[in-house]
C-alpha atoms as a PDB file:
ATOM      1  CA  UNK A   1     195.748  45.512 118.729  1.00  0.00           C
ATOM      2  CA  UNK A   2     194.917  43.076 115.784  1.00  0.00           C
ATOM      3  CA  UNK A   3     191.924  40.922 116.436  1.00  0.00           C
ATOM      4  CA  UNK A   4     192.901  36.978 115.973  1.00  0.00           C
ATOM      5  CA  UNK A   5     191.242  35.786 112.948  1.00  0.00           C
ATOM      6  CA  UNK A   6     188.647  32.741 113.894  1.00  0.00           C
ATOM      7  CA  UNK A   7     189.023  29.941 111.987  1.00  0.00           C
ATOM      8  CA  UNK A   8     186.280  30.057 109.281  1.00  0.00           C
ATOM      9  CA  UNK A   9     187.049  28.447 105.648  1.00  0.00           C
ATOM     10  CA  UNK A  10     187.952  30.151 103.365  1.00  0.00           C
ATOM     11  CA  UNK A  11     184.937  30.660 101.432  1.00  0.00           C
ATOM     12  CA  UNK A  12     186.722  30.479  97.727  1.00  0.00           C
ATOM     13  CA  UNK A  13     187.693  26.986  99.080  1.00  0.00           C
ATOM     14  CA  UNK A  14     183.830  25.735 100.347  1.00  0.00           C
ATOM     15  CA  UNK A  15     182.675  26.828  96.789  1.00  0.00           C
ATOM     16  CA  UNK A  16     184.871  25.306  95.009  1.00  0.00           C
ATOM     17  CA  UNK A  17     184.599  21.951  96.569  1.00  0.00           C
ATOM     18  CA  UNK A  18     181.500  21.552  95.286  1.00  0.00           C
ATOM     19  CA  UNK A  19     182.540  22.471  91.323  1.00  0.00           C
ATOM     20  CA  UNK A  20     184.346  19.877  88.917  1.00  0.00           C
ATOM     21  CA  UNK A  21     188.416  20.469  88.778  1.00  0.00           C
ATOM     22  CA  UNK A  22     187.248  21.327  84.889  1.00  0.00           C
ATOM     23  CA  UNK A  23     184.262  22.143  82.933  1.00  0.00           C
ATOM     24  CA  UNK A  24     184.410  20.668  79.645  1.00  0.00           C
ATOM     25  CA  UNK A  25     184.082  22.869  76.164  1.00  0.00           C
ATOM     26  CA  UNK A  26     182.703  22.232  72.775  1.00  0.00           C
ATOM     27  CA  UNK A  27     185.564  20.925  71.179  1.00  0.00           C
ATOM     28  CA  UNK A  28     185.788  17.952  74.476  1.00  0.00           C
ATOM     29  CA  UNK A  29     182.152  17.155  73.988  1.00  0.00           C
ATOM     30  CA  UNK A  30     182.759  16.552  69.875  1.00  0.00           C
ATOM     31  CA  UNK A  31     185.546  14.376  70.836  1.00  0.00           C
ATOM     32  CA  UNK A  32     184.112  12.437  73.340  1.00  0.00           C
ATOM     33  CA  UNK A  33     181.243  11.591  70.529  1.00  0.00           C
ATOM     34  CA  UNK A  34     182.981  11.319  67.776  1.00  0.00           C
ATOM     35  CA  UNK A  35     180.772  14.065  66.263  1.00  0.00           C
ATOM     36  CA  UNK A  36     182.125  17.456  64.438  1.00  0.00           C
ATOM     37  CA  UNK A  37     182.361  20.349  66.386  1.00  0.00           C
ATOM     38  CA  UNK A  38     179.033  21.942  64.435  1.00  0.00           C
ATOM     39  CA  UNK A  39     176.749  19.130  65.926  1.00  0.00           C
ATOM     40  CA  UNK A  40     177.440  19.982  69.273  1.00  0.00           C
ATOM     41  CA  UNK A  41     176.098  23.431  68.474  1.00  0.00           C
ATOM     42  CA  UNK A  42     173.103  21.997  67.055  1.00  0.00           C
ATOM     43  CA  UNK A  43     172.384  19.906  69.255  1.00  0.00           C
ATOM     44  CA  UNK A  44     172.501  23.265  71.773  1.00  0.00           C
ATOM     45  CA  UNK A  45     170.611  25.120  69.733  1.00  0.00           C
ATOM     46  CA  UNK A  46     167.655  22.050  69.335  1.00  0.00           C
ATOM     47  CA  UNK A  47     168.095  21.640  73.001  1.00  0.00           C
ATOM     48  CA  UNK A  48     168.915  17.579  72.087  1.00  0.00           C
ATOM     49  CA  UNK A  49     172.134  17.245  73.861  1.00  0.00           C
ATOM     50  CA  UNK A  50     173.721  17.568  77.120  1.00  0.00           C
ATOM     51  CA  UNK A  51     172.654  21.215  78.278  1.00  0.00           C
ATOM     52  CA  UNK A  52     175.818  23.228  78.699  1.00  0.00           C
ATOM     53  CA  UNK A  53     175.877  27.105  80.195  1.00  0.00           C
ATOM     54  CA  UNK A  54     177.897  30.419  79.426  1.00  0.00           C
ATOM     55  CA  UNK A  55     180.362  31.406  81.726  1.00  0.00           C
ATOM     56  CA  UNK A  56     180.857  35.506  79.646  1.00  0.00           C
ATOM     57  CA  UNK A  57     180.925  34.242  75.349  1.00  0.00           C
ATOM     58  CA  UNK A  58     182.393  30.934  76.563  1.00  0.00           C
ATOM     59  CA  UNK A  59     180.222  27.550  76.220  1.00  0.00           C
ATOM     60  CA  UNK A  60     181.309  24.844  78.880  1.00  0.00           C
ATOM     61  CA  UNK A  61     179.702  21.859  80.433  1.00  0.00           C
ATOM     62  CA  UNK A  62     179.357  20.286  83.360  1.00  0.00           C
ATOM     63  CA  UNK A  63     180.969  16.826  83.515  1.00  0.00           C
ATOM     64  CA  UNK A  64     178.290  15.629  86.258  1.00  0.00           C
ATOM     65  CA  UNK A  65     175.221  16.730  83.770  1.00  0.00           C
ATOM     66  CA  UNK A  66     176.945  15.372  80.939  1.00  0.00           C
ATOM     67  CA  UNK A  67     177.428  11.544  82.622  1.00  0.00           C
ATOM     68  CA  UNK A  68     173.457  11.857  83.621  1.00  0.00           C
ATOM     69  CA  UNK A  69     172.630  12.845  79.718  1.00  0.00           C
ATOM     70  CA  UNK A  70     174.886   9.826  78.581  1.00  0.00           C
ATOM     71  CA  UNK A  71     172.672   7.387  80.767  1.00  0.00           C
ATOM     72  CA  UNK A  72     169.243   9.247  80.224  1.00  0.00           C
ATOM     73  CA  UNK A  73     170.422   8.051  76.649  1.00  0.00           C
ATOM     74  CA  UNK A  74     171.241   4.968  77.298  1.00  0.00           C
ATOM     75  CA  UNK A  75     168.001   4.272  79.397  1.00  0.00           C
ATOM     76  CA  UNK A  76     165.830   5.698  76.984  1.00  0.00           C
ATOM     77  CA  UNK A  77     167.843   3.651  74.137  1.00  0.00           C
ATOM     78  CA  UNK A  78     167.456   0.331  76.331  1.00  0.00           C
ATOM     79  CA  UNK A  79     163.535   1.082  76.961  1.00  0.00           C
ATOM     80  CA  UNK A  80     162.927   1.381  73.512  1.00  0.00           C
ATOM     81  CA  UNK A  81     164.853  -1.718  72.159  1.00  0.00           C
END
């Protein structure tokens, strides 16, 4: 006799809800700038930019902490003007 399964979510599915459809990479942060590919490194390495994270070798950012750096900068921008 099988047990019936109770109906808890599938917990694959209540992770993911909270995670962007896509992280985005190097090469969609340079475009989104306007800036070569290098800077983007730079700026990770000088800690100036948006912060990204490693998933394994791979660099990849987080559209939500990317939006918040953009208006940091723009705040910061609009304070000092």
């Amino acid at each position: 006799m099988s047990r019936p399964r109770s109906a808890q979510p599938d917990p694959r599915s209540t992770l993911r809800s909270g995670l962007p459809d896509r992280y985005l990479t190097p090469d969609d942060i340079a475009e989104m700038f306007e800036v070569p590919k290098e800077t983007v490194y730079q700026w990770r390495r000088k800690r100036t930019g948006p912060p990204g994270f490693r998933i394994g070798k791979h660099l990849r950012y987080d559209p939500t902490d990317v939006r918040a750096y953009v208006a940091q900068r723009k705040s910061a921008d609009q304070a000092a003007a």
